[in-house]
ModelCIF file with pLDDT and N, C-alpha, C, O atoms, coordinates in Angstrom:
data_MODEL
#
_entry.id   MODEL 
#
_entity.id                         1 
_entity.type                       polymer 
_entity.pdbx_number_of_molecules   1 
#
_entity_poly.entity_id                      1 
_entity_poly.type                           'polypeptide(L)' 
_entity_poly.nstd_linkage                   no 
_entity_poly.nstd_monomer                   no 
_entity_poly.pdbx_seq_one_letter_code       
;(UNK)(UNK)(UNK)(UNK)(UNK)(UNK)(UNK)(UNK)(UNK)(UNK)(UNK)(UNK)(UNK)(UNK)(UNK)(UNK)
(UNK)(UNK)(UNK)(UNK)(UNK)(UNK)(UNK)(UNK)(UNK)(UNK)(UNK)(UNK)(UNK)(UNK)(UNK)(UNK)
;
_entity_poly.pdbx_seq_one_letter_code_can   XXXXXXXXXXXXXXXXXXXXXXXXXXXXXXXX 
_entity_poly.pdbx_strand_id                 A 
#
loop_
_entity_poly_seq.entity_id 
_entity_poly_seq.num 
_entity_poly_seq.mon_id 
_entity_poly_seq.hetero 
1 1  UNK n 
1 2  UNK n 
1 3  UNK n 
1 4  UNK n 
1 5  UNK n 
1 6  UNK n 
1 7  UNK n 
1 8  UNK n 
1 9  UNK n 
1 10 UNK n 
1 11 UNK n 
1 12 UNK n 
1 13 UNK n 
1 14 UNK n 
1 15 UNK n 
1 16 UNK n 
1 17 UNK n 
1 18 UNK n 
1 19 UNK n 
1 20 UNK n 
1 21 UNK n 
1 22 UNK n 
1 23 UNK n 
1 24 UNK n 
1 25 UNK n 
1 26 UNK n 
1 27 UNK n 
1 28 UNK n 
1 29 UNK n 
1 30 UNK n 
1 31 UNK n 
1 32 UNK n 
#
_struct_asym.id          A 
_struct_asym.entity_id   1 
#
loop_
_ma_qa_metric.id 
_ma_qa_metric.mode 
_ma_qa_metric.name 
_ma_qa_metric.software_group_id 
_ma_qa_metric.type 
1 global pLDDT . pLDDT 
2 local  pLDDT . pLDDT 
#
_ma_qa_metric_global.metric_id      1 
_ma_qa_metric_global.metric_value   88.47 
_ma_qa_metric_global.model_id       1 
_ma_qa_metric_global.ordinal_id     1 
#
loop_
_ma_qa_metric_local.label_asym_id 
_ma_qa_metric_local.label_comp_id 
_ma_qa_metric_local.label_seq_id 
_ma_qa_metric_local.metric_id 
_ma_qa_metric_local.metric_value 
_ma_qa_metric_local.model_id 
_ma_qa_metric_local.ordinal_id 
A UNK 1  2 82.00 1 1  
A UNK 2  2 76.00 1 2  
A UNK 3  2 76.00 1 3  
A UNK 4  2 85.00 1 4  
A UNK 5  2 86.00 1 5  
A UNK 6  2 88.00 1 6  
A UNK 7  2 87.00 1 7  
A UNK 8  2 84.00 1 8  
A UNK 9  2 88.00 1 9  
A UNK 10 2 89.00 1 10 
A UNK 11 2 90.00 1 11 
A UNK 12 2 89.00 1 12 
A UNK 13 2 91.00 1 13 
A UNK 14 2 92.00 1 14 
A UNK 15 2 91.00 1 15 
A UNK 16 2 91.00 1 16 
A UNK 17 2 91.00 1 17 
A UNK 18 2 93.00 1 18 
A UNK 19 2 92.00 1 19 
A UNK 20 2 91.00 1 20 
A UNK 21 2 91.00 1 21 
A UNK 22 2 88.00 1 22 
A UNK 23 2 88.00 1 23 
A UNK 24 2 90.00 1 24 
A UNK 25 2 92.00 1 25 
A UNK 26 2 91.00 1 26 
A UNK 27 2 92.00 1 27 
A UNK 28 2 91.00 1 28 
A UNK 29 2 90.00 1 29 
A UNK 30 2 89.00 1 30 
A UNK 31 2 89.00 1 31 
A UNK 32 2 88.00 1 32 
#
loop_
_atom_site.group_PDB 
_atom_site.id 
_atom_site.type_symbol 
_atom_site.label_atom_id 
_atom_site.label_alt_id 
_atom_site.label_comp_id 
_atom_site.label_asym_id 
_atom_site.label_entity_id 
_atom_site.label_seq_id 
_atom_site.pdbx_PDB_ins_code 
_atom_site.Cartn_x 
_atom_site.Cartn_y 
_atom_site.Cartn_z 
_atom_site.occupancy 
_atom_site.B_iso_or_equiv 
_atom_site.pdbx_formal_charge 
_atom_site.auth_seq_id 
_atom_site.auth_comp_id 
_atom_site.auth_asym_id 
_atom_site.auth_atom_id 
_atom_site.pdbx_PDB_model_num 
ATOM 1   N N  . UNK A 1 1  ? -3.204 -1.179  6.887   1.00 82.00 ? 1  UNK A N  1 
ATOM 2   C CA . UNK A 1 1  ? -4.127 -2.221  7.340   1.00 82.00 ? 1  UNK A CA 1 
ATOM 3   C C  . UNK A 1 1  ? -3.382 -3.162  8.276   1.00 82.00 ? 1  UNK A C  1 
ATOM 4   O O  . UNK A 1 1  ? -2.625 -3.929  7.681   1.00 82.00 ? 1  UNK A O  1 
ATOM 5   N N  . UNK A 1 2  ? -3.415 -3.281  9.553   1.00 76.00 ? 2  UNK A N  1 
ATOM 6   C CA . UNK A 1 2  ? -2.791 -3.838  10.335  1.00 76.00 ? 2  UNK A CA 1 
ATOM 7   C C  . UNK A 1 2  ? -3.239 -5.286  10.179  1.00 76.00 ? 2  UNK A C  1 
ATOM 8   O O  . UNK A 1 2  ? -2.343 -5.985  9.706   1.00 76.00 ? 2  UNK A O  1 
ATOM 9   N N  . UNK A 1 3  ? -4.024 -5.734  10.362  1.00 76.00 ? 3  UNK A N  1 
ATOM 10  C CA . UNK A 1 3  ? -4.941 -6.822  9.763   1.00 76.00 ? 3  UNK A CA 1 
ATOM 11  C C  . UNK A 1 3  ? -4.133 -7.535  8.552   1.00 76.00 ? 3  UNK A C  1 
ATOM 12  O O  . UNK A 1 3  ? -4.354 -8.744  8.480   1.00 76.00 ? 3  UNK A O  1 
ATOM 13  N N  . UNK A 1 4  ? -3.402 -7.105  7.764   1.00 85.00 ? 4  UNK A N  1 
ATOM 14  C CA . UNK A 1 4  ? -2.735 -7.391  6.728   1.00 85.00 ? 4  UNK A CA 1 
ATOM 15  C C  . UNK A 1 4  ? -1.824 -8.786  6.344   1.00 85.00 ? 4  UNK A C  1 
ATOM 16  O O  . UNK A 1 4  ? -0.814 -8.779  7.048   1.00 85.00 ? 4  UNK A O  1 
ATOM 17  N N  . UNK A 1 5  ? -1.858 -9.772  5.602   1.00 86.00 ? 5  UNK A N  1 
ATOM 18  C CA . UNK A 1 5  ? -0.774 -10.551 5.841   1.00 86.00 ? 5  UNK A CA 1 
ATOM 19  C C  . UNK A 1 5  ? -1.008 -11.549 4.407   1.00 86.00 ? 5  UNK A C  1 
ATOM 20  O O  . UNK A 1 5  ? -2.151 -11.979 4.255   1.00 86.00 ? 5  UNK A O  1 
ATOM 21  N N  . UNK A 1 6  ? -0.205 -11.836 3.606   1.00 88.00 ? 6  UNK A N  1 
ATOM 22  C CA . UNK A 1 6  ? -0.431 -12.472 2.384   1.00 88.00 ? 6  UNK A CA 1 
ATOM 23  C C  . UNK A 1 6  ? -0.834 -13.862 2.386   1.00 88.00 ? 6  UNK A C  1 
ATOM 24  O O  . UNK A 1 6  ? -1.101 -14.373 1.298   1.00 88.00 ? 6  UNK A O  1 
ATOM 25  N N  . UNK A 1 7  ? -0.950 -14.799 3.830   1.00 87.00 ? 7  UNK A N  1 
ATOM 26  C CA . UNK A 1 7  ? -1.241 -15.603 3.544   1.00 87.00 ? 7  UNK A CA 1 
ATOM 27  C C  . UNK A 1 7  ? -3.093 -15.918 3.287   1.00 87.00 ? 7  UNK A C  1 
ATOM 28  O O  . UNK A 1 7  ? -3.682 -16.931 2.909   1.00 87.00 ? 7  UNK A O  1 
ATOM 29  N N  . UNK A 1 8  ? -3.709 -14.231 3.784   1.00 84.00 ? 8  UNK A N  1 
ATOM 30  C CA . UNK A 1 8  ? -5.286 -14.430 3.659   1.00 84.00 ? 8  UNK A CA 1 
ATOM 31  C C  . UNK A 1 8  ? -5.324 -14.263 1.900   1.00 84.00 ? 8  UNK A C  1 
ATOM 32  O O  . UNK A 1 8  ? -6.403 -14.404 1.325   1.00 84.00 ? 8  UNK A O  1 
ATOM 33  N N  . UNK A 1 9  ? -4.562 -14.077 1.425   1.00 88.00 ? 9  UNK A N  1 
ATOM 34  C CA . UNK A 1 9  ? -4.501 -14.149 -0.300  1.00 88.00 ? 9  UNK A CA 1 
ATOM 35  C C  . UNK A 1 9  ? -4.208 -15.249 -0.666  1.00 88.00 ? 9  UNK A C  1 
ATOM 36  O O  . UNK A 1 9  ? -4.435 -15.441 -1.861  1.00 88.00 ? 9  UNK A O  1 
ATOM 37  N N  . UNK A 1 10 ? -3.736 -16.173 -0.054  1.00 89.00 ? 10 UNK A N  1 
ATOM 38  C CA . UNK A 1 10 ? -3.465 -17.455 -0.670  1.00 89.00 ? 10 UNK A CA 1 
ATOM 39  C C  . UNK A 1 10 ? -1.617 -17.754 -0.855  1.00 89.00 ? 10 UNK A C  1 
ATOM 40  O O  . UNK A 1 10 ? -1.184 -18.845 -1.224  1.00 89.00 ? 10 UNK A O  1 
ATOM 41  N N  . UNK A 1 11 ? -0.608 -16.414 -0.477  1.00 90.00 ? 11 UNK A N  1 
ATOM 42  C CA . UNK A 1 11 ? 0.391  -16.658 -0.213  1.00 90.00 ? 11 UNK A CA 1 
ATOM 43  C C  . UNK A 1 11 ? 1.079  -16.808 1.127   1.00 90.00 ? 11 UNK A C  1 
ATOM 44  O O  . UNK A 1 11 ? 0.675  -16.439 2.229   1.00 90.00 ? 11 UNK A O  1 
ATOM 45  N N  . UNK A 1 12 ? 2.581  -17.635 0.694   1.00 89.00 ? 12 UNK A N  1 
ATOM 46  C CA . UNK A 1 12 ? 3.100  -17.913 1.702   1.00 89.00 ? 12 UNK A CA 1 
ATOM 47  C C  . UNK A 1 12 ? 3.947  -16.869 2.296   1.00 89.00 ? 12 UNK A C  1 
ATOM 48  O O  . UNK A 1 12 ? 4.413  -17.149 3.401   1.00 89.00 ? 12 UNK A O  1 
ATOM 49  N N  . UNK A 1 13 ? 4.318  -15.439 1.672   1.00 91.00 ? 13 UNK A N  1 
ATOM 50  C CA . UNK A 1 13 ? 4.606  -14.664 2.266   1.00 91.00 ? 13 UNK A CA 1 
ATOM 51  C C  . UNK A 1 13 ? 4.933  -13.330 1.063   1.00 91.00 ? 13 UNK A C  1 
ATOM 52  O O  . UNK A 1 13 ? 4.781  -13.527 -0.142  1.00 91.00 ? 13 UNK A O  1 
ATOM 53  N N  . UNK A 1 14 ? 5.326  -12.187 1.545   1.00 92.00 ? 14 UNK A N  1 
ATOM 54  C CA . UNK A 1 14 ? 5.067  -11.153 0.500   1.00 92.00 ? 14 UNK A CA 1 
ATOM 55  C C  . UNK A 1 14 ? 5.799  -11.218 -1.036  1.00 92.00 ? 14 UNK A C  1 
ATOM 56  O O  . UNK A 1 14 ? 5.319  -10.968 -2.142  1.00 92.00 ? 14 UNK A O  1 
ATOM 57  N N  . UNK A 1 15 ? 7.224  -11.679 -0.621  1.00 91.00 ? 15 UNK A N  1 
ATOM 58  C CA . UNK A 1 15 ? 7.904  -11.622 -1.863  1.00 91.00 ? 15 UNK A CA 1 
ATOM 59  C C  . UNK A 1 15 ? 6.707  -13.361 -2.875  1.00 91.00 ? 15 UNK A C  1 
ATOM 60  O O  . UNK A 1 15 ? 6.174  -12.927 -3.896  1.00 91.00 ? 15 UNK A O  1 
ATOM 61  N N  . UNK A 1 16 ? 6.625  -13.759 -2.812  1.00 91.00 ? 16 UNK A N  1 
ATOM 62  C CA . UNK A 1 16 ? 5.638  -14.926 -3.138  1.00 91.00 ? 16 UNK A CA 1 
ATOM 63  C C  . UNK A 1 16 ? 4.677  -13.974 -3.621  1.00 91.00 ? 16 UNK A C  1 
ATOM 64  O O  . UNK A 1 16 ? 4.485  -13.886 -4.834  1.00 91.00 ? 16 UNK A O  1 
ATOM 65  N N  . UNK A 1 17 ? 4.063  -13.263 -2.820  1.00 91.00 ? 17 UNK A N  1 
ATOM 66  C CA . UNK A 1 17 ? 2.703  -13.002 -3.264  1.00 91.00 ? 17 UNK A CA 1 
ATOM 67  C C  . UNK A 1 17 ? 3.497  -11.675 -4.554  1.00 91.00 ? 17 UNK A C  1 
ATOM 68  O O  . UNK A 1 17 ? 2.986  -11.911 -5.649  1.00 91.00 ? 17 UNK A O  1 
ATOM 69  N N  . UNK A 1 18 ? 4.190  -10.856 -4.628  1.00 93.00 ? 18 UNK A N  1 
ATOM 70  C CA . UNK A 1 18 ? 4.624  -10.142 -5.826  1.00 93.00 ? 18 UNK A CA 1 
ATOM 71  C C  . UNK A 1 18 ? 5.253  -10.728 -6.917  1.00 93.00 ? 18 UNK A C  1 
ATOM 72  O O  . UNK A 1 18 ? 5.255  -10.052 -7.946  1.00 93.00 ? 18 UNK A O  1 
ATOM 73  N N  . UNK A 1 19 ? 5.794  -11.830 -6.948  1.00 92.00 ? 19 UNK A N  1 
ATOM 74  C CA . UNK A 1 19 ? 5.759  -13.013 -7.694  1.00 92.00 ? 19 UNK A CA 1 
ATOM 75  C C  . UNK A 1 19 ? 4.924  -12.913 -8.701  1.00 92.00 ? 19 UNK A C  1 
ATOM 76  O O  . UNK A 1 19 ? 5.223  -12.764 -9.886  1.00 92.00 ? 19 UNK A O  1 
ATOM 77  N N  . UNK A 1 20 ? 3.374  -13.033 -8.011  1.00 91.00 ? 20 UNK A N  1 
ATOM 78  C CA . UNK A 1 20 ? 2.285  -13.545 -9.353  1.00 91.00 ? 20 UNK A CA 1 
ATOM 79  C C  . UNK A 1 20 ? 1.678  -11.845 -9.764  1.00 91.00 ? 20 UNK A C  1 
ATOM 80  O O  . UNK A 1 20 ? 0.584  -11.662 -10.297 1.00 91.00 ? 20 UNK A O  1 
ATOM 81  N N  . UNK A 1 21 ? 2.664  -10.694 -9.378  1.00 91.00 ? 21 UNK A N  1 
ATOM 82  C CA . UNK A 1 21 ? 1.925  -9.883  -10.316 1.00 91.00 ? 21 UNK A CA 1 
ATOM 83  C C  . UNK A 1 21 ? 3.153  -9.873  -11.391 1.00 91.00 ? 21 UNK A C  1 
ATOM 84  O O  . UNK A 1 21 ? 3.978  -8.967  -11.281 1.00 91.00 ? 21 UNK A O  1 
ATOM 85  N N  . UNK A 1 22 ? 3.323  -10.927 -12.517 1.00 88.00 ? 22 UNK A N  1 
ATOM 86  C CA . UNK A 1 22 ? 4.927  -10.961 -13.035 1.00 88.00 ? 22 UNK A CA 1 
ATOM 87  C C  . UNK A 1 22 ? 4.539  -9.776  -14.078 1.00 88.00 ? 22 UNK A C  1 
ATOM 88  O O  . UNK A 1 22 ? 5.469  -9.063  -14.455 1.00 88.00 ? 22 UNK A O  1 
ATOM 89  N N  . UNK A 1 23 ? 3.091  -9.488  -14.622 1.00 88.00 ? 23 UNK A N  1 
ATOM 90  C CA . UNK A 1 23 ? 3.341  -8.308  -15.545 1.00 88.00 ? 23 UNK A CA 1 
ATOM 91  C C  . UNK A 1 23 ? 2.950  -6.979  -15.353 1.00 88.00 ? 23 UNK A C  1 
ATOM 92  O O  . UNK A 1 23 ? 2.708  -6.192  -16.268 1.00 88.00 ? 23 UNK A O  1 
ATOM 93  N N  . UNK A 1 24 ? 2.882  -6.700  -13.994 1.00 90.00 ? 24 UNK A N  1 
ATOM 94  C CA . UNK A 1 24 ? 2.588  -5.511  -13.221 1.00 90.00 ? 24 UNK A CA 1 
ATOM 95  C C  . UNK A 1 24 ? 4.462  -5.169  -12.584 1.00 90.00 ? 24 UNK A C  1 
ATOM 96  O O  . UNK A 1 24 ? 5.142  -4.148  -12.694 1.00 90.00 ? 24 UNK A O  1 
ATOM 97  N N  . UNK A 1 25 ? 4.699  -6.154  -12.112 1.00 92.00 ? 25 UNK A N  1 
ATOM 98  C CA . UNK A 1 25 ? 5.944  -5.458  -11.178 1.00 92.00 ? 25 UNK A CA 1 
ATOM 99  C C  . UNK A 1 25 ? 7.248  -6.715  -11.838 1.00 92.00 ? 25 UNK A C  1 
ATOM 100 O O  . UNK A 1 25 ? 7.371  -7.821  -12.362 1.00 92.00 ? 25 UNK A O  1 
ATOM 101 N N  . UNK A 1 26 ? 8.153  -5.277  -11.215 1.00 91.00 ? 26 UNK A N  1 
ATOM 102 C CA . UNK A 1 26 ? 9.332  -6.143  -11.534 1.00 91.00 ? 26 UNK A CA 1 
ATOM 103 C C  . UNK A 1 26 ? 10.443 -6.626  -10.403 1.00 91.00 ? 26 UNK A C  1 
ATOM 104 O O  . UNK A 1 26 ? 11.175 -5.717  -10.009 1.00 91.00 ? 26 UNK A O  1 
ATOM 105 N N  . UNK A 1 27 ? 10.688 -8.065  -9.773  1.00 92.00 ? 27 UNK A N  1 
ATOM 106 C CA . UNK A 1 27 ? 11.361 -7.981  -8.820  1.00 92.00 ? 27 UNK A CA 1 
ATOM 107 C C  . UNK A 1 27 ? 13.246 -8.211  -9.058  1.00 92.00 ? 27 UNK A C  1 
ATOM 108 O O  . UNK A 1 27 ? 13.952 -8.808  -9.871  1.00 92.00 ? 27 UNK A O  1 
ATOM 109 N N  . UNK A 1 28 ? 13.416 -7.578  -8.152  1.00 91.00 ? 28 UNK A N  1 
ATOM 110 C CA . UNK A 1 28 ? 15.560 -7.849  -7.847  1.00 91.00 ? 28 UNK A CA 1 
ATOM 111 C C  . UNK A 1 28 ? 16.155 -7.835  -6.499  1.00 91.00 ? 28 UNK A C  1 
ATOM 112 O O  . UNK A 1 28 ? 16.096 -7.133  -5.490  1.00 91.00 ? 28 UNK A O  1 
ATOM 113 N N  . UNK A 1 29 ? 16.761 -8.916  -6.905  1.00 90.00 ? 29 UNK A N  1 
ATOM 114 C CA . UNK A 1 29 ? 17.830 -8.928  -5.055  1.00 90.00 ? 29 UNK A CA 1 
ATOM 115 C C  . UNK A 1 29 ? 18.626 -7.947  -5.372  1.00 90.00 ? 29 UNK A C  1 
ATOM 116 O O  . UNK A 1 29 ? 19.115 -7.657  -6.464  1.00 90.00 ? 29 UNK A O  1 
ATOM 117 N N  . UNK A 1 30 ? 18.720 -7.479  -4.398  1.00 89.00 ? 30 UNK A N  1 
ATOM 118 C CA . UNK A 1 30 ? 19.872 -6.390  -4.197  1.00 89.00 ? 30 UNK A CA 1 
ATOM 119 C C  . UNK A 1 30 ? 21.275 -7.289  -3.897  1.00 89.00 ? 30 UNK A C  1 
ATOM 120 O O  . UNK A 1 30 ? 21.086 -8.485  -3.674  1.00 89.00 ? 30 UNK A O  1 
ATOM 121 N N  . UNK A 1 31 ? 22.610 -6.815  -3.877  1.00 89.00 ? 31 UNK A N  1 
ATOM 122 C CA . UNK A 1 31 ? 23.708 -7.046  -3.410  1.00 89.00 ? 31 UNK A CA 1 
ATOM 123 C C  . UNK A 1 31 ? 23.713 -7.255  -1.973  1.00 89.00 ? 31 UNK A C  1 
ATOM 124 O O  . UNK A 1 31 ? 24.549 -8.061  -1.566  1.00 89.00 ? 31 UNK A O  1 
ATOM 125 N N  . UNK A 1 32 ? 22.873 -6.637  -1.024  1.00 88.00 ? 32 UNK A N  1 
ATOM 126 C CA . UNK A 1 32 ? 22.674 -7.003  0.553   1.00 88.00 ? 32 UNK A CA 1 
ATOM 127 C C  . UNK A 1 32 ? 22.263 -8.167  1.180   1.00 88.00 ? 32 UNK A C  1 
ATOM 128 O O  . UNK A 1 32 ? 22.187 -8.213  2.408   1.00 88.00 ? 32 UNK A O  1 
#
């Protein structure tokens, strides 16, 4: 969906918007 962008969801950007699925996904910084 080119059209695509998290702030039409109400976030300020993607890692934010995977944030609020905290019991669907799990996030980690990498060492990079």
């Amino acid at each position: 969906n080119p059209a695509f962008t998290p702030n039409q969801y109400g976030h300020a950007g993607l890692l934010q918007m995977l944030k609020s699925y905290e019991q669907q996904l799990s996030l980690k910084q990498e060492p990079n």
